[in-house]
Every structure is written in C-alpha cells, then in structure tokens.
PDB file of N, CA and C in Angstrom:
ATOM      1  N   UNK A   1       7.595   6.039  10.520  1.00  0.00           N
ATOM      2  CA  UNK A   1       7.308   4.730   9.981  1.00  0.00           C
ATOM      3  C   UNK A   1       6.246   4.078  10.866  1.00  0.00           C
ATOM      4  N   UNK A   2       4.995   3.679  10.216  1.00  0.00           N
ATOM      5  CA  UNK A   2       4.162   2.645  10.934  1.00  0.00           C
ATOM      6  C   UNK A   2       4.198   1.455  10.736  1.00  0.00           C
ATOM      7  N   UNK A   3       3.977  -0.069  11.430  1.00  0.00           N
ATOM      8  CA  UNK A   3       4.104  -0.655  10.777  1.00  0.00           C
ATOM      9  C   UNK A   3       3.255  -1.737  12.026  1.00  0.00           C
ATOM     10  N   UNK A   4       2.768  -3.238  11.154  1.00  0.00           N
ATOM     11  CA  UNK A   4       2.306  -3.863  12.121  1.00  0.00           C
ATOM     12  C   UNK A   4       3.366  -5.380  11.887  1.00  0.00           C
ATOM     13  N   UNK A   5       3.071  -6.470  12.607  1.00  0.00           N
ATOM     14  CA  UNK A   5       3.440  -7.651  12.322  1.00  0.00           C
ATOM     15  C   UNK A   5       3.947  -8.154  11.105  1.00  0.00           C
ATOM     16  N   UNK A   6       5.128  -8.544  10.361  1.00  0.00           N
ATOM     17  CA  UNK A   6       5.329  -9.086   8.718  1.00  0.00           C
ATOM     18  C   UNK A   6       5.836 -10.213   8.994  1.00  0.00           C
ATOM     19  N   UNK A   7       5.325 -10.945   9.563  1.00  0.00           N
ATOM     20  CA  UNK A   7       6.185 -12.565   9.428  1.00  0.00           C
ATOM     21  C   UNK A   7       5.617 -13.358   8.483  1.00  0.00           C
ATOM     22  N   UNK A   8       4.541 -12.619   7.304  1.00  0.00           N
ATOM     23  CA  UNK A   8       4.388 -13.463   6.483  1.00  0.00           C
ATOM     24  C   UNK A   8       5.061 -13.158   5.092  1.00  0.00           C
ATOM     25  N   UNK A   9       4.795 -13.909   4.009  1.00  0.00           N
ATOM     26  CA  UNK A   9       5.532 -12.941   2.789  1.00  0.00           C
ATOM     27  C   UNK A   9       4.883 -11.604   2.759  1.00  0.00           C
ATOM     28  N   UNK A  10       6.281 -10.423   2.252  1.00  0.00           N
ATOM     29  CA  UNK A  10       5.574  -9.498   1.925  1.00  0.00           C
ATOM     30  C   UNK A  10       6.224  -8.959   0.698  1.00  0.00           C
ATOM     31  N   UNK A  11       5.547  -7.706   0.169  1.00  0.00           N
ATOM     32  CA  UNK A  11       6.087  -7.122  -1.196  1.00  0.00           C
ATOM     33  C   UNK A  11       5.518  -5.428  -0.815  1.00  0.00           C
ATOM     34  N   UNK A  12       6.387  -4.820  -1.475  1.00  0.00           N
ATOM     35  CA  UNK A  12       5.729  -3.231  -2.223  1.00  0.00           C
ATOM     36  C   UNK A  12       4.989  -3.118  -2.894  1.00  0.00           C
ATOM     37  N   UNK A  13       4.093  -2.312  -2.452  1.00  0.00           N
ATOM     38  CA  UNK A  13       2.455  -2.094  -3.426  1.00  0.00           C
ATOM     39  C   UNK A  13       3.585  -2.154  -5.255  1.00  0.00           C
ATOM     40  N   UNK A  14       4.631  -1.119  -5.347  1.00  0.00           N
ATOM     41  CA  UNK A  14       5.347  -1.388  -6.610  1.00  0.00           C
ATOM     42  C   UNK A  14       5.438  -2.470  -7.485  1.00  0.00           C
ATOM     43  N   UNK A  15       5.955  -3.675  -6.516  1.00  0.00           N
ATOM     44  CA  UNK A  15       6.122  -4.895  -6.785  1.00  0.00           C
ATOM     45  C   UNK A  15       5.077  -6.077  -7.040  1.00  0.00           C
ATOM     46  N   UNK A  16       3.449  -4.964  -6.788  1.00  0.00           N
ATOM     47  CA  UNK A  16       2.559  -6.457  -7.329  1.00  0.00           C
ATOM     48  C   UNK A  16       2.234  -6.223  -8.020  1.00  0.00           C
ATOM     49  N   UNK A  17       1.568  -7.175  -8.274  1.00  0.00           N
ATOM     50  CA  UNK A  17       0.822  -7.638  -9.960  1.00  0.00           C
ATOM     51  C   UNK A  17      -1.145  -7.044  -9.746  1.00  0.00           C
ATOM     52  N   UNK A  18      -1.677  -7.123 -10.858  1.00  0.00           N
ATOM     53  CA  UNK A  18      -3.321  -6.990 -10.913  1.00  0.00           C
ATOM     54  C   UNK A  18      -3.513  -7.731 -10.097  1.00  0.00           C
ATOM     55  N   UNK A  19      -4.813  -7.647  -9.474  1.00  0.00           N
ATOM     56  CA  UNK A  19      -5.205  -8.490  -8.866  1.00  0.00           C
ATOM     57  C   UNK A  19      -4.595  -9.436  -7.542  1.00  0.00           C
ATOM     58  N   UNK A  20      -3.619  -9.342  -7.294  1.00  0.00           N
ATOM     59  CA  UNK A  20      -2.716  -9.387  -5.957  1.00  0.00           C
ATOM     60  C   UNK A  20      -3.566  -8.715  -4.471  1.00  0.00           C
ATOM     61  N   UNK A  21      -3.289  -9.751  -3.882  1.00  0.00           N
ATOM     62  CA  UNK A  21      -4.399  -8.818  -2.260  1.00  0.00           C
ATOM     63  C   UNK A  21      -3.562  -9.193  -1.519  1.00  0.00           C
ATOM     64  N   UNK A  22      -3.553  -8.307  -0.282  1.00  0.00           N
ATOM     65  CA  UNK A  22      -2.814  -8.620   1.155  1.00  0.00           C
ATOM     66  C   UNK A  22      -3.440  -7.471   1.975  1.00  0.00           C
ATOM     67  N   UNK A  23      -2.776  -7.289   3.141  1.00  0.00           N
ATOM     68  CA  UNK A  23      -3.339  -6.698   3.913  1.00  0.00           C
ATOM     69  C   UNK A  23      -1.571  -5.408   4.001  1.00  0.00           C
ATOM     70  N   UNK A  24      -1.776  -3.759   4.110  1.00  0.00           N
ATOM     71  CA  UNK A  24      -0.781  -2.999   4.529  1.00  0.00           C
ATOM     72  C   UNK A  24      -0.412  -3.534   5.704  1.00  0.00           C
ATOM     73  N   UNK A  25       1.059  -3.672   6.042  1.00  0.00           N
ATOM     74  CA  UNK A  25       1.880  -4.390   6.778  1.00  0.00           C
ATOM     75  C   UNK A  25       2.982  -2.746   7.208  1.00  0.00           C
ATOM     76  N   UNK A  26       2.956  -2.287   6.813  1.00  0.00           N
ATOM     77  CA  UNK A  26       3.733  -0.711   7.258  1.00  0.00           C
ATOM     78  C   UNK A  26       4.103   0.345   6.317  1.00  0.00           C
ATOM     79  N   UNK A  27       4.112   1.384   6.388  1.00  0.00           N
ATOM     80  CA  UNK A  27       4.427   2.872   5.740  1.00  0.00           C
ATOM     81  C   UNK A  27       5.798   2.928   6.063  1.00  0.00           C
ATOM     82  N   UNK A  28       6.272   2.489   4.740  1.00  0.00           N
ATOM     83  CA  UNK A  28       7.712   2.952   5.051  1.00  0.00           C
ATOM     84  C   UNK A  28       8.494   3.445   4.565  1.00  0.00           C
ATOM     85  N   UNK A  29       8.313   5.095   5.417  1.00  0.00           N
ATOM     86  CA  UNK A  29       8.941   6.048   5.066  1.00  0.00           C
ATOM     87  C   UNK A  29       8.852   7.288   6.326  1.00  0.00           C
ATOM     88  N   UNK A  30      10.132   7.976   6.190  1.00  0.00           N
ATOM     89  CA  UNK A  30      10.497   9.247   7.053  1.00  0.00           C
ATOM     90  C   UNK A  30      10.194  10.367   6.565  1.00  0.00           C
ATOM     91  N   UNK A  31       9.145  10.538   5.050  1.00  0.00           N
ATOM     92  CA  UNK A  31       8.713  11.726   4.538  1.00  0.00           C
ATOM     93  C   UNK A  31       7.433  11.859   5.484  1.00  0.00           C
ATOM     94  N   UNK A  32       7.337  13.136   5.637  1.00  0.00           N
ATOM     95  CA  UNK A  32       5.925  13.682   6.727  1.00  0.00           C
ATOM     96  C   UNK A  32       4.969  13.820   5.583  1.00  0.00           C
ATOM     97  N   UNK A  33       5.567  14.353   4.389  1.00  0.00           N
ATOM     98  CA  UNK A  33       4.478  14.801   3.683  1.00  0.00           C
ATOM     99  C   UNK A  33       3.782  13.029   2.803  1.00  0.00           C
ATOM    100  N   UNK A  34       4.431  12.497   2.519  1.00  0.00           N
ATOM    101  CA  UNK A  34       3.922  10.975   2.058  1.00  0.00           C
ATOM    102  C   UNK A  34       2.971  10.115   3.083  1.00  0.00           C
ATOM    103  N   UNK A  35       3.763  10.140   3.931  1.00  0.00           N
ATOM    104  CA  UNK A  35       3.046   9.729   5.496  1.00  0.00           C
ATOM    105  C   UNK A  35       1.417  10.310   5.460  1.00  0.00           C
ATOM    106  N   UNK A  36       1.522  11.727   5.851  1.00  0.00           N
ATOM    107  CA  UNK A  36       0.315  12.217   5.556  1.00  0.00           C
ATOM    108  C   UNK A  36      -0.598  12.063   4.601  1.00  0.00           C
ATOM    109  N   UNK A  37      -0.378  12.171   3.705  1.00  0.00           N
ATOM    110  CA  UNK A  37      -1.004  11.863   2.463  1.00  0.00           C
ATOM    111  C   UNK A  37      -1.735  10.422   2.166  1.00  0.00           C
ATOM    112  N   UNK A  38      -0.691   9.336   3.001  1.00  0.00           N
ATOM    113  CA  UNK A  38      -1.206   8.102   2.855  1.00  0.00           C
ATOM    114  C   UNK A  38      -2.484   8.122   3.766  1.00  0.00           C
ATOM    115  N   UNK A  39      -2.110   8.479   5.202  1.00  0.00           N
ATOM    116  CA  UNK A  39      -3.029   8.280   6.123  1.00  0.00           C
ATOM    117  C   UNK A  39      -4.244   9.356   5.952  1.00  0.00           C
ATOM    118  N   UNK A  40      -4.093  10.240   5.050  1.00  0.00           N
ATOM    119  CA  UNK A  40      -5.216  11.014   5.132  1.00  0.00           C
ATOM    120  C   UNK A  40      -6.417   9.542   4.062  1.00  0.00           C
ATOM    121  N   UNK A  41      -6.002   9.273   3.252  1.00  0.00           N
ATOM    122  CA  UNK A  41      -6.573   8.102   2.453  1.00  0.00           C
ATOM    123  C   UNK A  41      -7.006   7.202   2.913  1.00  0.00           C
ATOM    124  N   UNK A  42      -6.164   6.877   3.897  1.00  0.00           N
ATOM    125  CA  UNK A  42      -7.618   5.767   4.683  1.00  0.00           C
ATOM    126  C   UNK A  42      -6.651   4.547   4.816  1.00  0.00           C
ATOM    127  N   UNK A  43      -4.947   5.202   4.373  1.00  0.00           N
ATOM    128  CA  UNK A  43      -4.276   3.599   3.530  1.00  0.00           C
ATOM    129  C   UNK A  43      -3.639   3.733   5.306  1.00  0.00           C
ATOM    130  N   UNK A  44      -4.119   2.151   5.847  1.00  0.00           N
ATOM    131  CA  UNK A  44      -2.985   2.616   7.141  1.00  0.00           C
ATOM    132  C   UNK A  44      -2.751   0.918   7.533  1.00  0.00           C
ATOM    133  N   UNK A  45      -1.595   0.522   8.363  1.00  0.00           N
ATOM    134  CA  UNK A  45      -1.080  -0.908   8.539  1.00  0.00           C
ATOM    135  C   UNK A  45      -2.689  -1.931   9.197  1.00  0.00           C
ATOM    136  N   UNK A  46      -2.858  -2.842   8.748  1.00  0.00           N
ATOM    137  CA  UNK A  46      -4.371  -3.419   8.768  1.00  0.00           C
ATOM    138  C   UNK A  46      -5.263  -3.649   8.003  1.00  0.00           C
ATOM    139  N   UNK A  47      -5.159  -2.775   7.166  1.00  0.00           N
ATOM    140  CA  UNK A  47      -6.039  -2.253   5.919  1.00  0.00           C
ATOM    141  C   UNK A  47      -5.992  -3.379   5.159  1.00  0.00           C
ATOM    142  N   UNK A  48      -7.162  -4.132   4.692  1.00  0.00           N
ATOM    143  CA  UNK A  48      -6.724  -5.115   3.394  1.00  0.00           C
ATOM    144  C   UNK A  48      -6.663  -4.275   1.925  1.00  0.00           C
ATOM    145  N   UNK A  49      -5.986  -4.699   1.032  1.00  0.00           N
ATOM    146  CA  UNK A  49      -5.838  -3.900  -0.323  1.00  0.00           C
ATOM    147  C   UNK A  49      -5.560  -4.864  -1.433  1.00  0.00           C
ATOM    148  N   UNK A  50      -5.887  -4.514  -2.325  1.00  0.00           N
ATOM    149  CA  UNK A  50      -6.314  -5.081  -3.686  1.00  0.00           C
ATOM    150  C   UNK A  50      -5.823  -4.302  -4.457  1.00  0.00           C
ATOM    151  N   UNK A  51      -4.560  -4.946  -5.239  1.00  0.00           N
ATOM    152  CA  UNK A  51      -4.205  -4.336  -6.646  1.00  0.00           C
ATOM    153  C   UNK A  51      -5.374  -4.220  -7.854  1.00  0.00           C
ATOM    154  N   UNK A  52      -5.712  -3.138  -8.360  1.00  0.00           N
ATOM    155  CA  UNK A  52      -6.595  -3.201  -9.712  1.00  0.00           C
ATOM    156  C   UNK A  52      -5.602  -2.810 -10.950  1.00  0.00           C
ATOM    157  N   UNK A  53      -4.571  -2.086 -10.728  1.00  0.00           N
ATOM    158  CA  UNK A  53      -3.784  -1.739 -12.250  1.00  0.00           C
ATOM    159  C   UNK A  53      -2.248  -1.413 -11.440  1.00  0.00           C
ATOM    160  N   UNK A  54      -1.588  -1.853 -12.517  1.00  0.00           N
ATOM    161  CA  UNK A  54      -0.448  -1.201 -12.128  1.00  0.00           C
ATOM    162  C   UNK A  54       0.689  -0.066 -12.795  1.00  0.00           C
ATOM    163  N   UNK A  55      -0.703   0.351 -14.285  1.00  0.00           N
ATOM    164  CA  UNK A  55       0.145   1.350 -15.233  1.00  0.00           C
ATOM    165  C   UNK A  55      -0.771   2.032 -15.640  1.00  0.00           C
ATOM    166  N   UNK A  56      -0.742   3.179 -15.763  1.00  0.00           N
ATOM    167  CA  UNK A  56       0.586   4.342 -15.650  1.00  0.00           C
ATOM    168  C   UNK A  56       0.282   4.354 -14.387  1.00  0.00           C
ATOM    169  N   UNK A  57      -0.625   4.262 -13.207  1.00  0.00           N
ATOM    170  CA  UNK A  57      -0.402   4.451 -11.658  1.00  0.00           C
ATOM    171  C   UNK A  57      -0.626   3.420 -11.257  1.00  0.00           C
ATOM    172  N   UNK A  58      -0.492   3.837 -10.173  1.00  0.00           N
ATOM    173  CA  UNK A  58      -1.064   1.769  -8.993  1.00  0.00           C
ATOM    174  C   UNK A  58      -2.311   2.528  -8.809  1.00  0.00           C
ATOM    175  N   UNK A  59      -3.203   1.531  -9.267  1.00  0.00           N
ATOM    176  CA  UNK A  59      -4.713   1.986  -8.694  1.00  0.00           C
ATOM    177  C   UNK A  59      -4.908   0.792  -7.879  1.00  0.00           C
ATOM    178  N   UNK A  60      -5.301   0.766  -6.701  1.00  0.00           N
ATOM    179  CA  UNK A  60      -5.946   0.006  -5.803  1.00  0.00           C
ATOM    180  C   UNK A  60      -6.655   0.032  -4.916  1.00  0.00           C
ATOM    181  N   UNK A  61      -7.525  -0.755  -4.102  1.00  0.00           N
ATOM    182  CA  UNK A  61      -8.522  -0.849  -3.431  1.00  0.00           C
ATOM    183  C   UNK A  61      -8.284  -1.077  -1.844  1.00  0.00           C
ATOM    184  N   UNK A  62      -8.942  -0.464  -0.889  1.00  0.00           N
ATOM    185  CA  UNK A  62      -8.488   0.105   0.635  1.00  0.00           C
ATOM    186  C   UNK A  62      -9.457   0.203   1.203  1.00  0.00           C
ATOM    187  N   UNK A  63     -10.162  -1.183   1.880  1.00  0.00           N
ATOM    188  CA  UNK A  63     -11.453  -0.750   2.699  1.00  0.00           C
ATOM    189  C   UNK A  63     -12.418  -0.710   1.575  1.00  0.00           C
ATOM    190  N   UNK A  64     -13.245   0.169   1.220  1.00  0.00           N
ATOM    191  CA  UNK A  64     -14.135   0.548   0.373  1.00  0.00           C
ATOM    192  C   UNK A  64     -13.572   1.517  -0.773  1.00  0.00           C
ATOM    193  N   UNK A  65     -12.619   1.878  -0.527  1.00  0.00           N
ATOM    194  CA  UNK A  65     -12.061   2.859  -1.327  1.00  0.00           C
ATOM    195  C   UNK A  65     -11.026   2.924  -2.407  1.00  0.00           C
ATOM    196  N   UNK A  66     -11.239   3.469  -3.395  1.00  0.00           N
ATOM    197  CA  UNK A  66     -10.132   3.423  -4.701  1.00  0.00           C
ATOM    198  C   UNK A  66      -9.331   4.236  -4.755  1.00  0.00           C
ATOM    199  N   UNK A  67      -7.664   3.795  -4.502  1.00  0.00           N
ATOM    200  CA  UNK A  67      -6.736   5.361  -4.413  1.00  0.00           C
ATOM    201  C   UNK A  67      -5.956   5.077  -5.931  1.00  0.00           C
ATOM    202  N   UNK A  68      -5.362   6.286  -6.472  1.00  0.00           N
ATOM    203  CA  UNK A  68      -4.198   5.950  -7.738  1.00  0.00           C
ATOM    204  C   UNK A  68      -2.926   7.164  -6.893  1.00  0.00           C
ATOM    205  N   UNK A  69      -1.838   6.350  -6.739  1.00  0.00           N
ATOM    206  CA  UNK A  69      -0.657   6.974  -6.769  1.00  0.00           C
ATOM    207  C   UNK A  69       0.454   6.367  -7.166  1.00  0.00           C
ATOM    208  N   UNK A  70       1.140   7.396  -7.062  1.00  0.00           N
ATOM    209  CA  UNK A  70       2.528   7.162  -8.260  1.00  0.00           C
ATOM    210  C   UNK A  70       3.253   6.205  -8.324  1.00  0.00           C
ATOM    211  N   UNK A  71       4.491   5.596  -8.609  1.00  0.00           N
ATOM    212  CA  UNK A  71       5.431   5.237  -8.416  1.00  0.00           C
ATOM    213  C   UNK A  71       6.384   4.944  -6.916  1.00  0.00           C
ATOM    214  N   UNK A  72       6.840   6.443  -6.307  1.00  0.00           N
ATOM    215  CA  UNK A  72       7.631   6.815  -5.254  1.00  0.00           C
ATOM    216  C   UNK A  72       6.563   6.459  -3.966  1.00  0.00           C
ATOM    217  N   UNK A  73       5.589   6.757  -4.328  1.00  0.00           N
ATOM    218  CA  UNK A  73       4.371   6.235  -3.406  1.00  0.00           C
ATOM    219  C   UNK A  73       4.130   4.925  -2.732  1.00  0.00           C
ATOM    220  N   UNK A  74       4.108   4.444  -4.344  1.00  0.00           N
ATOM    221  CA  UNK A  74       3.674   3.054  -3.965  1.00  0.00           C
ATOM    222  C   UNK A  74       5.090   1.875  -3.678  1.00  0.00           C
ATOM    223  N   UNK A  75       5.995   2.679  -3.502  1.00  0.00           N
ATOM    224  CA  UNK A  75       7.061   2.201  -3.128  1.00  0.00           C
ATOM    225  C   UNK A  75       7.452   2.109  -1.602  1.00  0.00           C
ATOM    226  N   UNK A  76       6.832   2.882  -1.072  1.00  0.00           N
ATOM    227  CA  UNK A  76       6.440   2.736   0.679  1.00  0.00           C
ATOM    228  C   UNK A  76       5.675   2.146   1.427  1.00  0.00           C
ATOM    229  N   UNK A  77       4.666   1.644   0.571  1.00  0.00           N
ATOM    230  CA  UNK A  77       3.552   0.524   0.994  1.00  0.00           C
ATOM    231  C   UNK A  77       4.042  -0.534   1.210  1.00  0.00           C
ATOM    232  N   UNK A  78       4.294  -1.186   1.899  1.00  0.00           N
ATOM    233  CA  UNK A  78       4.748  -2.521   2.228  1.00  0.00           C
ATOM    234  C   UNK A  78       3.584  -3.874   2.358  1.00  0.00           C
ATOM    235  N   UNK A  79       3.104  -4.593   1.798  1.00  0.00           N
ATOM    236  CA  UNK A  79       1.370  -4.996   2.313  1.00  0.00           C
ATOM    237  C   UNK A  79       2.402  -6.580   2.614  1.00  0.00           C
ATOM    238  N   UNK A  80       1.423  -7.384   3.321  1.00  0.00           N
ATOM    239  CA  UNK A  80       1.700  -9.393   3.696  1.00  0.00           C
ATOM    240  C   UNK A  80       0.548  -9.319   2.885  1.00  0.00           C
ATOM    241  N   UNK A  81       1.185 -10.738   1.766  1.00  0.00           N
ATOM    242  CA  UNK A  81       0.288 -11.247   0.967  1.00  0.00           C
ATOM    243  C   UNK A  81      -0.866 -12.103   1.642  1.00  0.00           C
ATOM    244  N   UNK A  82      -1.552 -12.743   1.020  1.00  0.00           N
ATOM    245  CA  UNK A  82      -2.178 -13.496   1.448  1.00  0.00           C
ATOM    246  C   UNK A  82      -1.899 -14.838   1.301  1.00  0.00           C
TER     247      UNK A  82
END
C-alpha cells in the first residue's frame, strides 16, 4: 500500500463522477500484480487526476496521460478531492 496525506475529503476513483479532479491520495491494495500495473502507468500518490468517463471503464487523466481500467482497479485508487 502507498499512500500520502488524506485529511481532506476523499473518494475511490469508482465512486466519482465525469469530470471530478483530485489529486491520488494512496494505492490501496496488497495485490503485487495491481500495484504494478498502476505504477507502471504513471498513476502514483501526488498525481493530480481527472475523471473523463465512468462507463463501461473509468477513463481518466494522470499527468499528461489517459489510462482506462476496470472496475476492481479503480476501486484501489483512493484520490483527495479538490
């Protein structure tokens, strides 16, 4: 699990809406292989991110970059709103 500071509101990438921004607040999860996968992406605690869709995947925005993952995925993202 990584994680930085959350003393502000926070939510699961799952739990937002379009257009919703905050910054990743921690990876949370004990899978190696999810873990990896996130951080190979660029998605890591600091990161500001931007919901763009939330069906059929979470597509959102990371730095400069556009990721789409699943469900179980985006259920480990933890982001502080703004």
């Amino acid at each position: 699990m990584i994680k930085v500071d959350t003393s502000t509101k926070s939510l699961y990438l799952s739990e937002m809406k379009r257009n919703q921004q905050g910054t990743v607040a921690e990876l949370n999860t004990d899978n190696s292989n999810i873990l990896r996968k996130l951080m190979s992406m660029g998605i890591l605690p600091g990161m500001p991110l931007r919901v763009i869709q939330t069906f059929p995947s979470y597509v959102f925005e990371v730095g400069y970059t556009q990721v789409a993952v699943d469900k179980e995925i985006a259920s480990v993202v933890l982001v502080s709103m703004y």
